[in-house]
N, C-alpha and C. Protein backbone atom coordinates (compact mmCIF):
# COMPACT_ATOMS: atom_id res chain seq x y z
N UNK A 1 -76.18 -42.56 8.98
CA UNK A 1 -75.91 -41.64 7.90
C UNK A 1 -75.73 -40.25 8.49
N UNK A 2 -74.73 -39.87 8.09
CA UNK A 2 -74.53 -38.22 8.34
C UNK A 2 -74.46 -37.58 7.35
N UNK A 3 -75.32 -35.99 7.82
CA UNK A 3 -75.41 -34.93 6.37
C UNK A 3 -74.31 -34.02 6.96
N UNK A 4 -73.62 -33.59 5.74
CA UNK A 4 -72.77 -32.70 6.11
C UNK A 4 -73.24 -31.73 6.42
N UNK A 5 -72.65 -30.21 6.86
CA UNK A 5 -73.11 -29.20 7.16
C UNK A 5 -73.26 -28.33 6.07
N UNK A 6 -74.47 -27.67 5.89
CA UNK A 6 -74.81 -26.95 4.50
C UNK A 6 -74.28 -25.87 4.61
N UNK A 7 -74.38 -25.15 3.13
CA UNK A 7 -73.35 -24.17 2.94
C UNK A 7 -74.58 -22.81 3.30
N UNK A 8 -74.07 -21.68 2.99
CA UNK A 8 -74.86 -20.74 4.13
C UNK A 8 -75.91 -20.54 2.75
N UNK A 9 -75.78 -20.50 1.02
CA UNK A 9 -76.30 -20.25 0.15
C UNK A 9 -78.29 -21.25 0.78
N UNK A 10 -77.69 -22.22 1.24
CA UNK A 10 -78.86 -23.75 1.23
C UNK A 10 -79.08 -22.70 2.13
N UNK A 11 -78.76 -23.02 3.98
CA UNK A 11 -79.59 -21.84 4.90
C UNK A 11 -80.28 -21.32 4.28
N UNK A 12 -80.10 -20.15 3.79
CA UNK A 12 -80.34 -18.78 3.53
C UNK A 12 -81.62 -19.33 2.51
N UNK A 13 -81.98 -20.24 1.56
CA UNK A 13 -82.73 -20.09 1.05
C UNK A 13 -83.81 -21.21 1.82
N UNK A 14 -83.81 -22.23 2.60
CA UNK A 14 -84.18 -22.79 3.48
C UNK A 14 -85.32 -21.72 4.35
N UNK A 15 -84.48 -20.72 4.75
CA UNK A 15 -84.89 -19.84 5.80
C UNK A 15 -85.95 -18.43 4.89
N UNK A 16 -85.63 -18.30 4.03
CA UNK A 16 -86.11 -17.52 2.85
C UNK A 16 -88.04 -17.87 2.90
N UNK A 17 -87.64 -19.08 2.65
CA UNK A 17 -89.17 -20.06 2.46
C UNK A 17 -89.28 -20.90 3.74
N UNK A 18 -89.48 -20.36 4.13
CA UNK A 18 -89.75 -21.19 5.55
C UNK A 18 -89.89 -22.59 5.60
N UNK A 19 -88.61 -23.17 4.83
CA UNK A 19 -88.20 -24.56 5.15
C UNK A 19 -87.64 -24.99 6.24
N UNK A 20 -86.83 -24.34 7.00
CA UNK A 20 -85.91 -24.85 7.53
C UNK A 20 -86.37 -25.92 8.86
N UNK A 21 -87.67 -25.58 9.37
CA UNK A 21 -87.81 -26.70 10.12
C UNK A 21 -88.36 -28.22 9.47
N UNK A 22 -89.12 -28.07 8.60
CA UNK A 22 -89.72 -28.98 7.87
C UNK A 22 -88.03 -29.75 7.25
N UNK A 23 -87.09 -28.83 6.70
CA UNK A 23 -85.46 -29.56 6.61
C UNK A 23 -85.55 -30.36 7.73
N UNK A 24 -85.16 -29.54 8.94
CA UNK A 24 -84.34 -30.53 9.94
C UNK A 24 -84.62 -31.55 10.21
N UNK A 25 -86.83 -31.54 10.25
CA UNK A 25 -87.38 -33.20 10.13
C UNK A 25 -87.04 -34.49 9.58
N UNK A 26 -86.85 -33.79 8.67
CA UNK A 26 -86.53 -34.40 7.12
C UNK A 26 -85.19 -34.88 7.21
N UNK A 27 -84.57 -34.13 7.53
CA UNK A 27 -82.89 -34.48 7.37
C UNK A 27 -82.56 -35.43 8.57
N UNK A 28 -83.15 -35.31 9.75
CA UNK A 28 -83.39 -36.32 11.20
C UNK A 28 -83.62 -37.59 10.86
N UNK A 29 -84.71 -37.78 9.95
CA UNK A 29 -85.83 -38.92 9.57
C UNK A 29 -84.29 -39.21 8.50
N UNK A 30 -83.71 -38.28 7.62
CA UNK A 30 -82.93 -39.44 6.92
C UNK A 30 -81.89 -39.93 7.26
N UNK A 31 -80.95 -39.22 8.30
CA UNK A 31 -79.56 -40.08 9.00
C UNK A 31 -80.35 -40.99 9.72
N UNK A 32 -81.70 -41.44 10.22
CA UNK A 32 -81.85 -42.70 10.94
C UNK A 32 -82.02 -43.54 9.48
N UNK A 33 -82.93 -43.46 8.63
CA UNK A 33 -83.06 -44.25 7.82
C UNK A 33 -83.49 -43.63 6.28
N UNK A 34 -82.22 -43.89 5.36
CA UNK A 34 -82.29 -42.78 4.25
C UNK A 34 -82.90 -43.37 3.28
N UNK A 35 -83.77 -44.33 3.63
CA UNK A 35 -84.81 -44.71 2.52
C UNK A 35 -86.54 -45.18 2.93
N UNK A 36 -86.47 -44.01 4.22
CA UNK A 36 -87.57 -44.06 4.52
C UNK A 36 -88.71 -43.69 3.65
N UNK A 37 -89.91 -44.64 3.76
CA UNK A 37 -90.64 -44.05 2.56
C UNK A 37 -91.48 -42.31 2.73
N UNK A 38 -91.45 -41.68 3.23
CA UNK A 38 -91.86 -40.82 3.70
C UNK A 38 -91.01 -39.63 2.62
N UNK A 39 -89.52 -39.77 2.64
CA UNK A 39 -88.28 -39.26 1.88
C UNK A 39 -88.39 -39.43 0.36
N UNK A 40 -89.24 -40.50 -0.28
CA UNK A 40 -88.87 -40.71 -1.29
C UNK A 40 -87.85 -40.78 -2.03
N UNK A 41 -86.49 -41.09 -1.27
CA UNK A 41 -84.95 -40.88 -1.71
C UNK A 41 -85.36 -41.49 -3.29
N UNK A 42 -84.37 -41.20 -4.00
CA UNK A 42 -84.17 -41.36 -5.29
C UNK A 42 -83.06 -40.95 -5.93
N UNK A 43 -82.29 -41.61 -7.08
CA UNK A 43 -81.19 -41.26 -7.87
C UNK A 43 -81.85 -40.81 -9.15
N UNK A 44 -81.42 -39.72 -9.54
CA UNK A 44 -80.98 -38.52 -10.03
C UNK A 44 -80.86 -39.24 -11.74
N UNK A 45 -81.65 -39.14 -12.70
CA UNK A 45 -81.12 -39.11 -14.07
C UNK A 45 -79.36 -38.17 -14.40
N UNK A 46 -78.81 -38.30 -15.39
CA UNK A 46 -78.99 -40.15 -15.39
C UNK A 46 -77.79 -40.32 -14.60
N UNK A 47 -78.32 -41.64 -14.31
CA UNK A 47 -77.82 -42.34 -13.01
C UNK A 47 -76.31 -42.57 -12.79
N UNK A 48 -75.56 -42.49 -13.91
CA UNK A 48 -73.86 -42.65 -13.63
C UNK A 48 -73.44 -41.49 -13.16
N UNK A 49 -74.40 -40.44 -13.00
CA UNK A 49 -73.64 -39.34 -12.16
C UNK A 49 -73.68 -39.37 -10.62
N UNK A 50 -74.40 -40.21 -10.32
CA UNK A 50 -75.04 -40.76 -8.61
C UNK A 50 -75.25 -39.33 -8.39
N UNK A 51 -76.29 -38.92 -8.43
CA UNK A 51 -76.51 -37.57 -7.79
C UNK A 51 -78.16 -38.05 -7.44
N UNK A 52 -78.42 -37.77 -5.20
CA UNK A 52 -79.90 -38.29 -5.49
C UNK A 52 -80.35 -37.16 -5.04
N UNK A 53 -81.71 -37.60 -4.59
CA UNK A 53 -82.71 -36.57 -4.04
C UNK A 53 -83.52 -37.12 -2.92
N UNK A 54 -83.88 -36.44 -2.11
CA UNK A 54 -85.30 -36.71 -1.05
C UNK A 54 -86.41 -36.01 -0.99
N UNK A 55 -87.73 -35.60 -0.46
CA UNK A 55 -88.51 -34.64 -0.79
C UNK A 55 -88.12 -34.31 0.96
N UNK A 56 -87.85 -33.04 0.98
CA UNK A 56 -88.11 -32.31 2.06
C UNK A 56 -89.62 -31.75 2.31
N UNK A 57 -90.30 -31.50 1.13
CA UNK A 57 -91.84 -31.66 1.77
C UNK A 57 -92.77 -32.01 0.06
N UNK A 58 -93.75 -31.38 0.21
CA UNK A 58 -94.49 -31.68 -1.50
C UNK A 58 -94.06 -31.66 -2.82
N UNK A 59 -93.61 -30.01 -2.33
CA UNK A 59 -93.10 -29.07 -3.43
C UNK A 59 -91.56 -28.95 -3.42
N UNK A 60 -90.68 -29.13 -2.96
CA UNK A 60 -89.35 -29.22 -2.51
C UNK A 60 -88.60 -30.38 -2.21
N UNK A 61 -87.07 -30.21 -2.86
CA UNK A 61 -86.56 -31.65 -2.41
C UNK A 61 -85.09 -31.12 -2.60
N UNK A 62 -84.50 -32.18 -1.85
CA UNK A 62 -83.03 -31.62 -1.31
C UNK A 62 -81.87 -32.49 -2.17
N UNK A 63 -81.44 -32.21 -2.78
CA UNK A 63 -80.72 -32.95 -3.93
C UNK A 63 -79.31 -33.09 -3.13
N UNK A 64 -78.27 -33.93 -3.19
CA UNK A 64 -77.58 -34.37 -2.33
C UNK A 64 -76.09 -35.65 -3.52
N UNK A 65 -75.42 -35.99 -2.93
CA UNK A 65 -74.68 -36.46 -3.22
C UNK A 65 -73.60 -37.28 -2.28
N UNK A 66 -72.75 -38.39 -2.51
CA UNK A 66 -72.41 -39.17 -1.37
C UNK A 66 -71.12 -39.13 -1.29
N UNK A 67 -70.42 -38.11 0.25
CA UNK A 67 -68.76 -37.39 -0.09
C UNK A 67 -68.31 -39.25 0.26
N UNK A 68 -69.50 -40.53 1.08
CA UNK A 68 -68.31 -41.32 1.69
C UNK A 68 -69.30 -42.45 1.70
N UNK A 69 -69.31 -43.46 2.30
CA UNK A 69 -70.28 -44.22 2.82
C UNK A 69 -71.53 -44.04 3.13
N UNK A 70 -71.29 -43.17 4.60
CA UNK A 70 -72.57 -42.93 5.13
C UNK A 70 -72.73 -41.27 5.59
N UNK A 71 -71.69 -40.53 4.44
CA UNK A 71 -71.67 -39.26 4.73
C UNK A 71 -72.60 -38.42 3.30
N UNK A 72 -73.59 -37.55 3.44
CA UNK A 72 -73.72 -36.98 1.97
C UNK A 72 -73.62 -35.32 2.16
N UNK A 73 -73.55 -35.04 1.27
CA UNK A 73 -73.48 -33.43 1.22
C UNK A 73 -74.65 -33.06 0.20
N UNK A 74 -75.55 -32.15 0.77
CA UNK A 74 -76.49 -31.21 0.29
C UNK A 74 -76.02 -30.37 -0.75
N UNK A 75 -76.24 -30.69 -2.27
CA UNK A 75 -76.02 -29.20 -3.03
C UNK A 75 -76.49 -28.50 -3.76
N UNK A 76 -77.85 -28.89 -3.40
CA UNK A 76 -79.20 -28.03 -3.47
C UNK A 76 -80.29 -28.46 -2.78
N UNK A 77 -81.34 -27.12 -2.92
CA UNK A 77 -82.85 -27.32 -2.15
C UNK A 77 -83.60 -26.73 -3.16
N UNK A 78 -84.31 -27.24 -3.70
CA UNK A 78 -84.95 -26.79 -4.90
C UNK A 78 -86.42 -26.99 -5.30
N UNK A 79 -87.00 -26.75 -5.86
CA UNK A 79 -89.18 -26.65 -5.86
C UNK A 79 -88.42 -27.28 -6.93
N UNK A 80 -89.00 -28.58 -6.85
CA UNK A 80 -89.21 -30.03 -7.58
C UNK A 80 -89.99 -29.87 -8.80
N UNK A 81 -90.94 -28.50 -9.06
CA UNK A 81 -92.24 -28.97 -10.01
C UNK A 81 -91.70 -27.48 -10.84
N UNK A 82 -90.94 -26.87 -10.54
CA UNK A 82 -90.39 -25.97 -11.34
C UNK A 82 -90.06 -26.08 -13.15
């Protein structure tokens, strides 16, 4: 699985909150295996929009979408309990 490259808005708020290494873990752990349980991957209510999610850590999770097979694109990072 490959993540595409995020747009500088994701960075920037990644880096804001000192996600960005706890991301790259996260994002490592999911191109080997994107349903590791650790990720909690999940699809997105409601579900005919295929839009999923992973937890990048407790409080945060990286919402995502699938441009191909085994390609997804990030299009948000967002506090989950908001």
């Amino acid at each position: 699985m490959k993540i595409l490259p995020l747009h500088s808005e994701i960075v920037r708020y990644l880096s804001e909150r000192r996600l960005t290494s706890k991301f790259e873990k996260q994002g490592r752990r999911f191109e080997k295996s994107p349903f590791h349980p650790s990720l909690h991957t999940e699809v997105l209510e409601p579900r005919s929009l295929h839009i999923w999610s992973f937890r990048v850590d407790l409080k945060y999770r990286a919402i995502f979408i699938f441009r191909a097979p085994d390609k997804i694109e990030i299009l948000d990072v967002n506090n989950h309990y908001r």
